[in-house]
N, C-alpha and C. Protein backbone atom coordinates (compact mmCIF):
# COMPACT_ATOMS: atom_id res chain seq x y z
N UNK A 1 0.81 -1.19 0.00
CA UNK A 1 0.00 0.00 0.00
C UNK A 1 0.86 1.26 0.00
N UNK A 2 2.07 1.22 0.84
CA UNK A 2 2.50 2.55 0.73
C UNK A 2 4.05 2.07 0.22
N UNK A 3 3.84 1.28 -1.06
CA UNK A 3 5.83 1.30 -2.00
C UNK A 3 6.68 1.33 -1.14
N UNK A 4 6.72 0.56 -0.15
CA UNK A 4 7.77 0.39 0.67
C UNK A 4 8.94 -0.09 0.01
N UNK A 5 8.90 -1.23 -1.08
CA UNK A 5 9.77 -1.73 -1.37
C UNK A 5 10.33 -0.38 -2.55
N UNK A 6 10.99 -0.12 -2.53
CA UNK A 6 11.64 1.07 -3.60
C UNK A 6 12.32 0.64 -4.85
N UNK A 7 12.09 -0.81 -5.09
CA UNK A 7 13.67 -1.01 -6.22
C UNK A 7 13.07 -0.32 -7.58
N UNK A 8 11.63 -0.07 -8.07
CA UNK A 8 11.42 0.51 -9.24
C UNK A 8 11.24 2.08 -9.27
N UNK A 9 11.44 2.50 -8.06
CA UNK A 9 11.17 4.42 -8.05
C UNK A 9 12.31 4.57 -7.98
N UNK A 10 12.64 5.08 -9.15
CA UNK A 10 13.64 5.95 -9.01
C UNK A 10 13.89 7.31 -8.63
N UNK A 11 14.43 7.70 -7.91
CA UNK A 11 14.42 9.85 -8.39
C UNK A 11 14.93 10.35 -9.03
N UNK A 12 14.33 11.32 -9.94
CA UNK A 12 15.01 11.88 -11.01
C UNK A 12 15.17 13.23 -10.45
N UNK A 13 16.35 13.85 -10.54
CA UNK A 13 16.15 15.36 -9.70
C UNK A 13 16.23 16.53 -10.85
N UNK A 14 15.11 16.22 -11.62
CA UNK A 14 15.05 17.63 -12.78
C UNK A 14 13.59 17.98 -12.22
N UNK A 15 12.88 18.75 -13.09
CA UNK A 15 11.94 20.03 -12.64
C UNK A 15 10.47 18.73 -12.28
N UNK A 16 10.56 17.69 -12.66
CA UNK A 16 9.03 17.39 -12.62
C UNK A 16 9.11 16.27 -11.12
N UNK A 17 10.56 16.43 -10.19
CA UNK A 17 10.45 16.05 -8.81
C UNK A 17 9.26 16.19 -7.88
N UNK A 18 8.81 17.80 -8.06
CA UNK A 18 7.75 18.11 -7.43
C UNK A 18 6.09 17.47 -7.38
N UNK A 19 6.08 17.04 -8.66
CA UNK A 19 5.12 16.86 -8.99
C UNK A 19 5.31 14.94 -8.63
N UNK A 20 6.43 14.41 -9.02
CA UNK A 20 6.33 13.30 -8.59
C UNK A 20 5.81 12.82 -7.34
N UNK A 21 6.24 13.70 -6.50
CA UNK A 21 6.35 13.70 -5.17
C UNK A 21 4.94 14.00 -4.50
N UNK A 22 4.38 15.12 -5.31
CA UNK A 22 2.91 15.59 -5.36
C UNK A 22 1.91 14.37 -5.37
N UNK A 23 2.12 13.51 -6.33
CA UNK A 23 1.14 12.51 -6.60
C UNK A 23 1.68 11.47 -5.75
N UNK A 24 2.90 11.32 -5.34
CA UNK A 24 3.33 10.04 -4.69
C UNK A 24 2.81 9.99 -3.05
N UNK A 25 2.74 11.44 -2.54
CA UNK A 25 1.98 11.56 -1.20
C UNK A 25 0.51 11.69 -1.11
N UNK A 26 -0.04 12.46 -2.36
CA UNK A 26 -1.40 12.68 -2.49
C UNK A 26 -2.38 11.39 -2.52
N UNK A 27 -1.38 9.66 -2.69
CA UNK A 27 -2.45 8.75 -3.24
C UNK A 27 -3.14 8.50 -1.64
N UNK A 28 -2.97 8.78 -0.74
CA UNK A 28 -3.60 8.64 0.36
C UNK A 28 -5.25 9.72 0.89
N UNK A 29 -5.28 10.78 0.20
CA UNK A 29 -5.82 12.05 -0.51
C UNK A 29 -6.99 11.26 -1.07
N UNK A 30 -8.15 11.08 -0.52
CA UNK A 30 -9.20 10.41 -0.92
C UNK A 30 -10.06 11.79 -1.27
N UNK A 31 -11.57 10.94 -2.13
CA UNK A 31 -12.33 12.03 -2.70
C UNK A 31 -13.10 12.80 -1.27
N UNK A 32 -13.34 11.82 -0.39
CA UNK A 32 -14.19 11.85 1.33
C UNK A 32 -13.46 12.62 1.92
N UNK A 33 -12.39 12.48 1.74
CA UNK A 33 -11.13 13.40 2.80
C UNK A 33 -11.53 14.24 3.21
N UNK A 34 -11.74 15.45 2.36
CA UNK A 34 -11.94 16.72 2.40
C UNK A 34 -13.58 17.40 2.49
N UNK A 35 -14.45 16.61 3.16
CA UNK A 35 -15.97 16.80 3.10
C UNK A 35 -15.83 17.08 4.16
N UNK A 36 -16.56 18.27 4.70
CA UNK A 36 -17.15 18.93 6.19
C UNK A 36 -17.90 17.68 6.50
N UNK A 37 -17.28 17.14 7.99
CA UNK A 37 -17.92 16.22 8.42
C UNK A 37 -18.99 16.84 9.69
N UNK A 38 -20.04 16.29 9.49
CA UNK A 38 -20.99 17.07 10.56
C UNK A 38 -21.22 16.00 12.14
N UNK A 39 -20.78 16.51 13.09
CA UNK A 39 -20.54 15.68 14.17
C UNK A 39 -21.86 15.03 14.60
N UNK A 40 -22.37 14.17 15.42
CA UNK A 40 -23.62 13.87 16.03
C UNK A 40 -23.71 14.48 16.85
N UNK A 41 -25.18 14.89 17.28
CA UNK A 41 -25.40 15.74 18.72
C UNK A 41 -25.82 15.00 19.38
N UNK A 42 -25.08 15.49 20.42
CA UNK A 42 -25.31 14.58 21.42
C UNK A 42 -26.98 14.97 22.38
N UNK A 43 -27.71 14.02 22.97
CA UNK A 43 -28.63 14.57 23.98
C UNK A 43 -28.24 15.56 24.87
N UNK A 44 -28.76 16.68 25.51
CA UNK A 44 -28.84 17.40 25.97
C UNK A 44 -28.08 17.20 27.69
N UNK A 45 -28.54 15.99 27.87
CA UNK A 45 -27.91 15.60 29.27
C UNK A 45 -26.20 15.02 29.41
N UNK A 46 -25.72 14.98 27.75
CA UNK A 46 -25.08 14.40 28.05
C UNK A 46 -23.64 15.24 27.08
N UNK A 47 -24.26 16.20 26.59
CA UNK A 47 -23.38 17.36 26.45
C UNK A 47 -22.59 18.04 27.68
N UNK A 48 -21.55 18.35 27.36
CA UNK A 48 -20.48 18.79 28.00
C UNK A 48 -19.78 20.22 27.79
N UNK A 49 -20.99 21.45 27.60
CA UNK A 49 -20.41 22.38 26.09
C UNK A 49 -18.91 23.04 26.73
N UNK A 50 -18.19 23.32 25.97
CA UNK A 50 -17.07 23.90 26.14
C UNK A 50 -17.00 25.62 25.34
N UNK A 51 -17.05 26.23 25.87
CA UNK A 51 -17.06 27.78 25.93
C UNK A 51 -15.94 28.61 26.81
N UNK A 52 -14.96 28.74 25.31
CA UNK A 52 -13.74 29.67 26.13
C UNK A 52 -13.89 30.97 26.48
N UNK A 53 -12.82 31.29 27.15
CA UNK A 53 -12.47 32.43 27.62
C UNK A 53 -11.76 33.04 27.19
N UNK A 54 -11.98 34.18 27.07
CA UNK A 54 -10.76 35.56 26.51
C UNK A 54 -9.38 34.99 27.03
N UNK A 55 -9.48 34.90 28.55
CA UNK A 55 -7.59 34.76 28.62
C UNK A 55 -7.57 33.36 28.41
N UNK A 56 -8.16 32.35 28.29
CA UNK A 56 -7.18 31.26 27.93
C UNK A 56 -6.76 31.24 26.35
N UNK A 57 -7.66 32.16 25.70
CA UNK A 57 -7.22 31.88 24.17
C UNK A 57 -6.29 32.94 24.21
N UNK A 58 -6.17 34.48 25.21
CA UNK A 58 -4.71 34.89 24.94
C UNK A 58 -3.76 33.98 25.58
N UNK A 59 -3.77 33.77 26.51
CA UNK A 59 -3.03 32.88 27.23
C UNK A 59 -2.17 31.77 26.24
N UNK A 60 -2.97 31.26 25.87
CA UNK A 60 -2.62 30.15 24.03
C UNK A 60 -1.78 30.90 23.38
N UNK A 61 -1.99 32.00 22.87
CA UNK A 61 -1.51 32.95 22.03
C UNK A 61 0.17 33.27 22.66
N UNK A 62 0.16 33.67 23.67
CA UNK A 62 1.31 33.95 24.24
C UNK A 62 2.58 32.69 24.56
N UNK A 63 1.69 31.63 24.53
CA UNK A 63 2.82 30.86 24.66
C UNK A 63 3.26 29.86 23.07
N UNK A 64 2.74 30.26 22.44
CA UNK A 64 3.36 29.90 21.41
C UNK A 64 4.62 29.52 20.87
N UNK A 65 5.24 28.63 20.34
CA UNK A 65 6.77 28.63 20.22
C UNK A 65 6.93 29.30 18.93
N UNK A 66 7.81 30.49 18.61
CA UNK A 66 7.63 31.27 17.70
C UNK A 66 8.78 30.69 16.68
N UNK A 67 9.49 29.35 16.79
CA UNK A 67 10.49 28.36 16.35
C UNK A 67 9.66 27.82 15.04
N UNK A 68 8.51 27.53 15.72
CA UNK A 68 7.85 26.02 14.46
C UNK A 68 7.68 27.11 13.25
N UNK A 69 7.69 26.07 12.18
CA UNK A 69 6.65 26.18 10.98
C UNK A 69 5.92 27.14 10.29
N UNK A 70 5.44 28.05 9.37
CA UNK A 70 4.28 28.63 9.13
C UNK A 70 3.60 27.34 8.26
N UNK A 71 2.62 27.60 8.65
CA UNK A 71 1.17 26.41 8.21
C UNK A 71 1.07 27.23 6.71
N UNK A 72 -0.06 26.66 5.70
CA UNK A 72 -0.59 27.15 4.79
C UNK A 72 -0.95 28.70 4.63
N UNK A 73 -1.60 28.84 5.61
CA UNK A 73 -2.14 30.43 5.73
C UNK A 73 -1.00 31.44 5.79
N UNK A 74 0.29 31.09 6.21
CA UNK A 74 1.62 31.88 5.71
C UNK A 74 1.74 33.00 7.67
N UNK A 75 1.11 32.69 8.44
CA UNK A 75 0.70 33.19 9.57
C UNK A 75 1.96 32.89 10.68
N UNK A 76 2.73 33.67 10.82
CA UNK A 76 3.92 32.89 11.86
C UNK A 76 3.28 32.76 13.12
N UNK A 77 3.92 32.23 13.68
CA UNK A 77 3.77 32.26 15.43
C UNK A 77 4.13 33.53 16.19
N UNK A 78 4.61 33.94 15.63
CA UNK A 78 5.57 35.41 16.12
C UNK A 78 4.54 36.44 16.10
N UNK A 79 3.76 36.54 14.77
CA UNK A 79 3.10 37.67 14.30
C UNK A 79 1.76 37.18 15.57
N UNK A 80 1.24 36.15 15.49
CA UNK A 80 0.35 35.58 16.94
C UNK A 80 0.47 36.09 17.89
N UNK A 81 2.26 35.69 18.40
CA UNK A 81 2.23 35.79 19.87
C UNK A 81 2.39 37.06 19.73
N UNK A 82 3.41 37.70 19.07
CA UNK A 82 3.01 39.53 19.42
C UNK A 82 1.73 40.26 19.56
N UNK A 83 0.55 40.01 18.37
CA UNK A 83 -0.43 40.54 18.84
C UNK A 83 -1.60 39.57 19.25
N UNK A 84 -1.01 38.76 20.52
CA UNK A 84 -2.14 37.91 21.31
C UNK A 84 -3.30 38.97 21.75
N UNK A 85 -2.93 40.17 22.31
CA UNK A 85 -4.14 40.58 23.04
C UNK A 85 -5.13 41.62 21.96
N UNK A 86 -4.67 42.11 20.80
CA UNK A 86 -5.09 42.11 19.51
C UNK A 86 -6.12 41.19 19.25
N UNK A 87 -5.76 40.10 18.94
CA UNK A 87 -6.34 39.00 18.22
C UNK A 87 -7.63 38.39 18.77
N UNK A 88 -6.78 38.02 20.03
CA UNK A 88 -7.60 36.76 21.42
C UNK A 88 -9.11 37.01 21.57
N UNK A 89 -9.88 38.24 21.00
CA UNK A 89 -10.89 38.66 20.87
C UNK A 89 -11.43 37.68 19.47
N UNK A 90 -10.95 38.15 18.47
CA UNK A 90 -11.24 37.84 16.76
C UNK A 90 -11.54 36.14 16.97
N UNK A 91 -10.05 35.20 17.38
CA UNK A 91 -9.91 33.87 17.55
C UNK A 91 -10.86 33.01 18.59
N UNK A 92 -11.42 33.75 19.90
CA UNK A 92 -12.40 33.45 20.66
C UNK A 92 -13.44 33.13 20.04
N UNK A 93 -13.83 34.65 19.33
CA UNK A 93 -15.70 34.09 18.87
C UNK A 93 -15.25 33.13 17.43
N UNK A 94 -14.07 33.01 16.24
CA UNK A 94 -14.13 32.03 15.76
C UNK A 94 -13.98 30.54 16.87
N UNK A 95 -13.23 30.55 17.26
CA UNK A 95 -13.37 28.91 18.07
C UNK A 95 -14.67 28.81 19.13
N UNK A 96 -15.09 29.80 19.14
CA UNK A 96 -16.46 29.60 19.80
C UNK A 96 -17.59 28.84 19.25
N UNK A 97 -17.41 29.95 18.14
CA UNK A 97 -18.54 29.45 16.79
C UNK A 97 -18.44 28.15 16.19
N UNK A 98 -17.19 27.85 16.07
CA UNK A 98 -17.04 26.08 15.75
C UNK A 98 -17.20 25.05 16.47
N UNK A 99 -16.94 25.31 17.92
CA UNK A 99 -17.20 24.32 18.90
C UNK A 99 -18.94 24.38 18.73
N UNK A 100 -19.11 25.33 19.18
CA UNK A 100 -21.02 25.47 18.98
C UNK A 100 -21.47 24.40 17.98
N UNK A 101 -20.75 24.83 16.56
CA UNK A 101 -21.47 24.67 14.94
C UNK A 101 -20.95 23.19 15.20
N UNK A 102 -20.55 22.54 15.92
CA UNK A 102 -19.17 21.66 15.85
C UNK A 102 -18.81 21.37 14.59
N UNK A 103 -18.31 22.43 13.96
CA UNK A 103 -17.81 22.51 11.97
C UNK A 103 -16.20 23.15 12.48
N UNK A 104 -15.48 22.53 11.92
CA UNK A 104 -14.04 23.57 12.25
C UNK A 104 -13.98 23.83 10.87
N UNK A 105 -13.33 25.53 10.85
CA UNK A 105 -13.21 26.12 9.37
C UNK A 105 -12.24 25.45 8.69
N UNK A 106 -12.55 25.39 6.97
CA UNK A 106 -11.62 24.93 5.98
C UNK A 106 -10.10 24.79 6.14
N UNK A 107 -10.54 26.54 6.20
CA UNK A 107 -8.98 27.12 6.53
C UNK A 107 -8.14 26.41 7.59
N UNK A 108 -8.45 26.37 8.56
CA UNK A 108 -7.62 25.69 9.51
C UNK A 108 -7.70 24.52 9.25
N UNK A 109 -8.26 23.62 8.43
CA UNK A 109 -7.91 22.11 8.32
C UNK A 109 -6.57 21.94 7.17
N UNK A 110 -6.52 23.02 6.39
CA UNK A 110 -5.55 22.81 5.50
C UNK A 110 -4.50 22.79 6.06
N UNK A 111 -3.43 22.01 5.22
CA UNK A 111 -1.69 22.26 5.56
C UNK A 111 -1.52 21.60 4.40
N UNK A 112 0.39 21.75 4.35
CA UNK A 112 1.41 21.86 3.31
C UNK A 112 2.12 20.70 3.78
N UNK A 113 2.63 19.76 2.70
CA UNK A 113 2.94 18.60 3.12
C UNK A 113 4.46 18.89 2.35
N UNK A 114 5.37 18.71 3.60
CA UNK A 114 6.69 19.14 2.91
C UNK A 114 7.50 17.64 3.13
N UNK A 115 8.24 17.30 1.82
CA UNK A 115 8.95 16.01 1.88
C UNK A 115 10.38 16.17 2.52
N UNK A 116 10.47 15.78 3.30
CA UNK A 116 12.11 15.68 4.10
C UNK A 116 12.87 14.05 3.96
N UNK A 117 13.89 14.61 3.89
CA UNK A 117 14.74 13.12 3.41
C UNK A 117 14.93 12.51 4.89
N UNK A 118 14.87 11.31 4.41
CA UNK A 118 14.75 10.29 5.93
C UNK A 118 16.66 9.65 5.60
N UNK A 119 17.18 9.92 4.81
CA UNK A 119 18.62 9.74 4.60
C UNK A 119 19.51 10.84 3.44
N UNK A 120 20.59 10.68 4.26
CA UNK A 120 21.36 12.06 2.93
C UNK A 120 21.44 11.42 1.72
N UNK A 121 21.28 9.80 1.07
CA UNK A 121 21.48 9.35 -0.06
C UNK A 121 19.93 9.28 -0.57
N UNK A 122 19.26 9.88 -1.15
CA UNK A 122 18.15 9.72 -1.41
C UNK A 122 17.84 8.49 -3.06
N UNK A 123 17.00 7.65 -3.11
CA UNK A 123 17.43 6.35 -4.04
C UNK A 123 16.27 6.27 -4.76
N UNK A 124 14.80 6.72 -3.70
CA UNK A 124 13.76 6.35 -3.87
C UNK A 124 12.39 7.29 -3.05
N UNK A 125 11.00 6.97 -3.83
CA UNK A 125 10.37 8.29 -2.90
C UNK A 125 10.36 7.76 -1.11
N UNK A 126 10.25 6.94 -1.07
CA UNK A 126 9.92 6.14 0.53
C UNK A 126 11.51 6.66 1.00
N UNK A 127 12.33 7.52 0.54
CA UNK A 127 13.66 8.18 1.27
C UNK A 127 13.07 9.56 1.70
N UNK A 128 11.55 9.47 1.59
CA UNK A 128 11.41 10.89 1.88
C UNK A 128 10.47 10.36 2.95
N UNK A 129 10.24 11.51 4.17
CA UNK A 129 9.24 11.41 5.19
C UNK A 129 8.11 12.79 5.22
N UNK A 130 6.78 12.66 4.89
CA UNK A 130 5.80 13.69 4.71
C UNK A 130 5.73 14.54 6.24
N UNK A 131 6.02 15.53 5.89
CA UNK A 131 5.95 16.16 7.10
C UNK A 131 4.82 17.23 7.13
N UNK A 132 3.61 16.87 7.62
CA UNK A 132 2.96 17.98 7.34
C UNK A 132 2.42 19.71 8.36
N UNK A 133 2.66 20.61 7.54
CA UNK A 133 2.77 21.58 7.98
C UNK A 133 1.26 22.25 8.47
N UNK A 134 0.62 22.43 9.46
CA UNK A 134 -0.70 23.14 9.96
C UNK A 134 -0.87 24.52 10.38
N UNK A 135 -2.01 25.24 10.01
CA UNK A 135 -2.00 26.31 10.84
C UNK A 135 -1.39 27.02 12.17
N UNK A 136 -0.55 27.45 12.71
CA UNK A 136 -0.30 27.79 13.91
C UNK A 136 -1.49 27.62 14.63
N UNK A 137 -2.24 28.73 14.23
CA UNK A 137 -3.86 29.23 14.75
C UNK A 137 -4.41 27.66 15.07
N UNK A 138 -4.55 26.98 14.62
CA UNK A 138 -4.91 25.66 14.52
C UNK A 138 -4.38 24.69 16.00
N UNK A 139 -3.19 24.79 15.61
CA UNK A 139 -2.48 23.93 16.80
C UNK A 139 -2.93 24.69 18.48
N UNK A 140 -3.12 25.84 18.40
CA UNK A 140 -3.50 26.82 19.38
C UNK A 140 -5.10 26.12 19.65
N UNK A 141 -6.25 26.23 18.85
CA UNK A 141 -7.44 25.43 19.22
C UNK A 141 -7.21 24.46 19.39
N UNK A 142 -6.61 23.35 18.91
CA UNK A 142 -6.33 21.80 19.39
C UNK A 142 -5.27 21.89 21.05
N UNK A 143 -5.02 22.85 21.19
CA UNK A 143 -3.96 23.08 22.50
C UNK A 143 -5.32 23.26 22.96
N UNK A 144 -6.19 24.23 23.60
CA UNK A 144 -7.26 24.60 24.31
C UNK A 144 -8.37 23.47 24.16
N UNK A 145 -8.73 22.70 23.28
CA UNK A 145 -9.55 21.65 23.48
C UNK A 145 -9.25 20.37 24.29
N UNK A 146 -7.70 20.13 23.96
CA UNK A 146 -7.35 19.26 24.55
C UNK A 146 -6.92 19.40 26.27
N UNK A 147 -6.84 20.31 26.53
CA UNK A 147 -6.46 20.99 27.70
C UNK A 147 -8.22 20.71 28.28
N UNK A 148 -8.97 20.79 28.46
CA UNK A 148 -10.35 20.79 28.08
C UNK A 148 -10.81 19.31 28.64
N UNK A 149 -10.35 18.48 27.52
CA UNK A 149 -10.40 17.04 27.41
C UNK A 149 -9.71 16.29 28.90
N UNK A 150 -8.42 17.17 28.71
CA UNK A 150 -7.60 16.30 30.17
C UNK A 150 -8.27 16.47 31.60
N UNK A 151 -9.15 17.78 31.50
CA UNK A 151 -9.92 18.39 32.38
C UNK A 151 -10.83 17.92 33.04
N UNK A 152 -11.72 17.06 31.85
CA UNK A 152 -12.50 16.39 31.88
C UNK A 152 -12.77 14.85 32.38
N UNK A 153 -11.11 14.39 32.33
CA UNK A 153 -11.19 12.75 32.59
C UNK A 153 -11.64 13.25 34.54
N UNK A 154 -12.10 11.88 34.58
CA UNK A 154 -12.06 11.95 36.09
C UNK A 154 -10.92 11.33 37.23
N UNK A 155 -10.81 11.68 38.22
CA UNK A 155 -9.37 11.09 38.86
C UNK A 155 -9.38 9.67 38.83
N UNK A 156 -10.62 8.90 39.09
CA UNK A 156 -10.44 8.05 39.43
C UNK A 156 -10.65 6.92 38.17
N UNK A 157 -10.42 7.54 37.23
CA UNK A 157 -10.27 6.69 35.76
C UNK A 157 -9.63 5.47 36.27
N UNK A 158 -9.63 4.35 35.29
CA UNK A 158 -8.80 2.97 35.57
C UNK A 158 -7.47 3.35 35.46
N UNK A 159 -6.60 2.93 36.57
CA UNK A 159 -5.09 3.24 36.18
C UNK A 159 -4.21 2.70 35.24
N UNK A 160 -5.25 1.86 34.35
CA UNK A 160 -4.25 1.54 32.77
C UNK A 160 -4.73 2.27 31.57
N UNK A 161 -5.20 3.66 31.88
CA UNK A 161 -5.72 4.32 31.27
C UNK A 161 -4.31 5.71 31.06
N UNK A 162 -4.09 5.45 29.44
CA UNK A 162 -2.60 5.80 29.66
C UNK A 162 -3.17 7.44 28.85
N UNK A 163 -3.34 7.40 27.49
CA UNK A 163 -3.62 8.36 26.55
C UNK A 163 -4.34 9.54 27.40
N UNK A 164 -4.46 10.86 27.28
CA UNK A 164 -4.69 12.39 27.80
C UNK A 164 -4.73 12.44 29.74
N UNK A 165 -3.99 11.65 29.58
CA UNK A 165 -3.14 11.82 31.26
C UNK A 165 -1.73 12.41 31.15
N UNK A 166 -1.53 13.05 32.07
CA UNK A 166 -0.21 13.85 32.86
C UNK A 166 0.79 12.64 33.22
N UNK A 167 2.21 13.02 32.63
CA UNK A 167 3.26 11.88 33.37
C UNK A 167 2.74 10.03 33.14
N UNK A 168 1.94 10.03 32.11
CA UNK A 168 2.34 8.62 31.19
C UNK A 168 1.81 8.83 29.69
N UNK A 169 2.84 7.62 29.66
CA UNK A 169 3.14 7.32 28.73
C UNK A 169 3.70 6.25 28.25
N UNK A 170 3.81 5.95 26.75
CA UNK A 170 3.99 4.71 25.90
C UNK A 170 4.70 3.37 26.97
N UNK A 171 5.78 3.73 27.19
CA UNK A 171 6.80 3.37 28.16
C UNK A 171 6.18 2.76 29.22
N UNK A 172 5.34 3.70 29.89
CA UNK A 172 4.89 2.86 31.33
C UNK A 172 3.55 1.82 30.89
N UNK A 173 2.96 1.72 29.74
CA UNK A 173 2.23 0.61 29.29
C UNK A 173 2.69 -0.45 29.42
N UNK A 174 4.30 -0.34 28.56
CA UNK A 174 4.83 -1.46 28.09
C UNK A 174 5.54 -2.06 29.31
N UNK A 175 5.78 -1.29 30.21
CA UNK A 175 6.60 -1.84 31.59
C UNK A 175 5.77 -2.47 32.68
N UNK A 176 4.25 -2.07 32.31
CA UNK A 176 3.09 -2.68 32.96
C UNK A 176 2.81 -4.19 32.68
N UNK A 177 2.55 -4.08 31.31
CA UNK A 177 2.55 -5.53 30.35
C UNK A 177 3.47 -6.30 30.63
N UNK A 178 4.85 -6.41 30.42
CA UNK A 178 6.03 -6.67 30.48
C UNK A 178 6.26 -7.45 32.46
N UNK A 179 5.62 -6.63 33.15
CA UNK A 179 5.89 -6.89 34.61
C UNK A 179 5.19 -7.72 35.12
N UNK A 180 3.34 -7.73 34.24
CA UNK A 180 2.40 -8.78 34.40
C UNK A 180 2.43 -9.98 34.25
N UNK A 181 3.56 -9.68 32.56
CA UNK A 181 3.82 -11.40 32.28
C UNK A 181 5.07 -12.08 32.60
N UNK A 182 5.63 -11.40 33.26
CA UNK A 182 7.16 -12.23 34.04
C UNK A 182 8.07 -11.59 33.06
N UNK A 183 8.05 -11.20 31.94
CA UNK A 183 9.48 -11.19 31.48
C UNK A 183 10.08 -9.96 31.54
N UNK A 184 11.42 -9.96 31.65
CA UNK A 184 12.54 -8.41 31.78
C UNK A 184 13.10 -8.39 30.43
């Protein structure tokens, strides 16, 4: 499914690389992909609505790492975190309005899929690793929802309950498993 084996791709490094590369990541790029998916509503009793606040979305804003990426929209982190208290107004009632609509905008679903070499000898496309690039703005609502989410578990969850907990991880699964069945 994904040409792992490389012995017939070759790379050719003249002008139509891009495009090779274009179609060689895109076959995953279904026609469904890209359809506004409309969430189920839930009953009334069993909604949970989430409605931010001015400072946690500046708050978001400010801590930004102004290091990563610009996403599609061409939007740094920098230009963000400088005018967080600018903005944190504008970005509120959009992430408001989407949690409500539960629709997240176009715009923020898009990103730029940049190919990085997974070795300095490149032979074949599977020498490349898709790295894809997202909205800043984006990663900032998925920071505040998920923050949200962790909020939400309760303390007394099962303690092999590893995923949107504090201080575990992959590691302490496997050292759990590993300790249950005798072996080191």
């Amino acid at each position: 499914m994904t040409d792992y084996k490389c012995s017939n791709q070759q790379i050719s490094h003249d002008r139509a690389l891009p495009d090779t590369l274009n179609q060689f990541f895109a076959r995953f790029d279904t026609q469904g992909s890209r359809e506004v998916v409309q969430l189920p509503q839930l009953e009334q009793q069993q909604q949970q609505s989430l409605i931010l606040q001015y400072h946690q979305v500046k708050s978001t804003l400010r801590k930004i790492d102004v290091t990563n990426a610009v996403g599609p929209d061409r939007v740094s982190g920098q230009t963000l975190k400088s005018c967080a208290d600018q903005l944190a107004d504008v970005f509120l009632d959009i992430f408001n309005l989407s949690l409500q609509l539960a629709v997240v905008p176009i715009c923020l679903k898009s990103s730029t899929i940049v190919p990085v070499p997974k070795k300095s000898a490149v032979t074949c496309l599977n020498d490349y690793r898709p790295v894809s690039l997202t909205p800043v703005i984006m990663k900032c609502f998925v920071r505040l929802i998920l923050k949200h989410i962790k909020d939400s578990i309760p303390p007394d969850l099962d303690s092999y309950q590893f995923a949107y907990r504090g201080n575990r991880s992959i590691e302490d699964s496997v050292s759990i498993v590993l300790g249950s069945s005798g072996a080191s």
